[in-house]
Protein backbone atom coordinates (compact mmCIF):
# COMPACT_ATOMS: atom_id res chain seq x y z
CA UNK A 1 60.95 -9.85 141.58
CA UNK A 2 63.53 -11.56 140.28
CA UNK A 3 65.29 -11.66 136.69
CA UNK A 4 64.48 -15.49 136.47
CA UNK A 5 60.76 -14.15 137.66
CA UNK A 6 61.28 -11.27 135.26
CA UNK A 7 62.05 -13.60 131.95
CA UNK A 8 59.18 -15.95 132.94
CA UNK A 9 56.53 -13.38 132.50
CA UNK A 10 58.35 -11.45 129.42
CA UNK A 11 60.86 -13.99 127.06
CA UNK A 12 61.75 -11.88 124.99
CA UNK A 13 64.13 -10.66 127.03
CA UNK A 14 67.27 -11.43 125.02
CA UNK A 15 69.32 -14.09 126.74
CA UNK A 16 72.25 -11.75 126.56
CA UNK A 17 70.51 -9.32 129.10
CA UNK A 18 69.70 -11.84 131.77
CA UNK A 19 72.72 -11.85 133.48
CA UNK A 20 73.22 -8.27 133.92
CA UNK A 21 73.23 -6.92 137.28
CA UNK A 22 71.25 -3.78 136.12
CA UNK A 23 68.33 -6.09 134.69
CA UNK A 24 68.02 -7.87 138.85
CA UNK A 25 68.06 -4.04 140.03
CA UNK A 26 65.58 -3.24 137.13
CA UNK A 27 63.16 -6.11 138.01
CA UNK A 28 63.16 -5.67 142.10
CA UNK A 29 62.48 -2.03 141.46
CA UNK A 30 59.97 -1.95 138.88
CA UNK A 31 58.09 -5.37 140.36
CA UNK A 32 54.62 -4.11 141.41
CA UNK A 33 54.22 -2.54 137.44
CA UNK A 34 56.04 -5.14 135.87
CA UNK A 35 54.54 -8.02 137.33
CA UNK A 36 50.38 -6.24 136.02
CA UNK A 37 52.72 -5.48 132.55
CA UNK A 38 50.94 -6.45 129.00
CA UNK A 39 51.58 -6.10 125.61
CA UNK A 40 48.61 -4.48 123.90
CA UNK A 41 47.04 -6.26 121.17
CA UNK A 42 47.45 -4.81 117.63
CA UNK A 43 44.21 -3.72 117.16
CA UNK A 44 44.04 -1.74 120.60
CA UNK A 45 42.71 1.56 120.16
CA UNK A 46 43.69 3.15 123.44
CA UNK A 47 45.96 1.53 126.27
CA UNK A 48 45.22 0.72 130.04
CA UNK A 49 47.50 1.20 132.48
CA UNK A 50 49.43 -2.58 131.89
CA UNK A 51 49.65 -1.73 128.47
CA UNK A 52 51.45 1.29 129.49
CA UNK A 53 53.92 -0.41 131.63
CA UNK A 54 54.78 -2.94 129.13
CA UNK A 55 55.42 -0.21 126.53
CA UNK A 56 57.63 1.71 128.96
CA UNK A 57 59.40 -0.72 130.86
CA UNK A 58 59.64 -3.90 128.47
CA UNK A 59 59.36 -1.86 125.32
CA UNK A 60 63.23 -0.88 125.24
CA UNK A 61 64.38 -4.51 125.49
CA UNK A 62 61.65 -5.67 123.26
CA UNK A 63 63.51 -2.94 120.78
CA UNK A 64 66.69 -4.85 121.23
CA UNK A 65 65.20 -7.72 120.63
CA UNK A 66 63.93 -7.26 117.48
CA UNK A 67 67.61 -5.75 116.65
CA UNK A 68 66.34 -2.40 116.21
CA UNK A 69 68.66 -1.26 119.38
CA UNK A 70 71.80 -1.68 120.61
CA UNK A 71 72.69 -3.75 124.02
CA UNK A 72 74.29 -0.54 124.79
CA UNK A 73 71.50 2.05 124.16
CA UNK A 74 68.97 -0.85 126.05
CA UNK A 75 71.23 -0.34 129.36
CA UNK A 76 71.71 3.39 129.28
CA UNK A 77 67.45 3.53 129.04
CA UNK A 78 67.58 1.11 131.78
CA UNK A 79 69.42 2.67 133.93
CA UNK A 80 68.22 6.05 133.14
CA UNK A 81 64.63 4.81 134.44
CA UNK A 82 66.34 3.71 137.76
CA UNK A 83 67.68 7.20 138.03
CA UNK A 84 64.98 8.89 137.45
CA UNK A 85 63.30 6.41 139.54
CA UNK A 86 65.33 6.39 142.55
CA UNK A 87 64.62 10.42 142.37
CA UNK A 88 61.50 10.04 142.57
CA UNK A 89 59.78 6.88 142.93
CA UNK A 90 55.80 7.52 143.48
CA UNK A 91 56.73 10.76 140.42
CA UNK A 92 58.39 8.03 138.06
CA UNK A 93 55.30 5.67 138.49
CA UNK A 94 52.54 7.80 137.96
CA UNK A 95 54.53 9.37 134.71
CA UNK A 96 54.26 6.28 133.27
CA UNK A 97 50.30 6.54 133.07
CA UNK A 98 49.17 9.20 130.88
CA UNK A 99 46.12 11.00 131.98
CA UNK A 100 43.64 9.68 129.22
CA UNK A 101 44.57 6.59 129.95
CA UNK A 102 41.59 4.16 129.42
CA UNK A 103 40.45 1.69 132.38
CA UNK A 104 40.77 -1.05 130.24
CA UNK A 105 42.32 -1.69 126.79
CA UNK A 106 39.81 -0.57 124.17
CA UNK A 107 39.91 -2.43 120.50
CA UNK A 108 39.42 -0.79 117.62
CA UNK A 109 36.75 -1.58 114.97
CA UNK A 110 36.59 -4.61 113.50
CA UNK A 111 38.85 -6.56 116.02
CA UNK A 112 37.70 -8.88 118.78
């Protein structure tokens, strides 16, 4: 995937992040999660697994975005999932998942 690819499925990536090198490296290796990724709604009750990857993987920049981060602290959690990552790739994924994870996203009462 690519950042351009990246930023089409998820603007709120700050503009200021889309030319960082880390943020290609970030998309290619994160592609197959990132590209299922969704935001939960705000009445969701429990989270599938795309709601988990958008909270892990697009939640730090989304963070930043709302200026409740710094550009700084955004690419140190970046790059600390590519660590971790590139230590153990199949390990990394599946952590992202808790185990009472629902199969789809669940809303709560009242919400459609």
């Amino acid at each position: 995937m690519t950042v351009q690819e990246l930023v089409a499925l998820f603007p709120e990536i700050p503009q200021d992040l889309r030319g960082e090198p880390l943020l290609a490296q970030y998309a290619e290796a994160f592609k197959d999660q990132l590209q299922v990724a969704r935001n939960p709604g705000a009445c969701s009750a429990q989270h599938d697994p795309a709601n988990h990857y958008y909270l892990k993987l697009i939640g730090p920049i989304r963070l930043y975005w709302y200026g409740l981060s710094t550009r700084e602290r955004v690419l140190k959690q970046l790059q600390e999932m590519l660590d971790q990552h590139r230590a153990d790739p199949a390990g990394f994924v599946t952590s992202l998942v808790p185990d009472n994870t629902a199969e789809s996203e669940v809303k709560g009462p009242g919400c459609s």
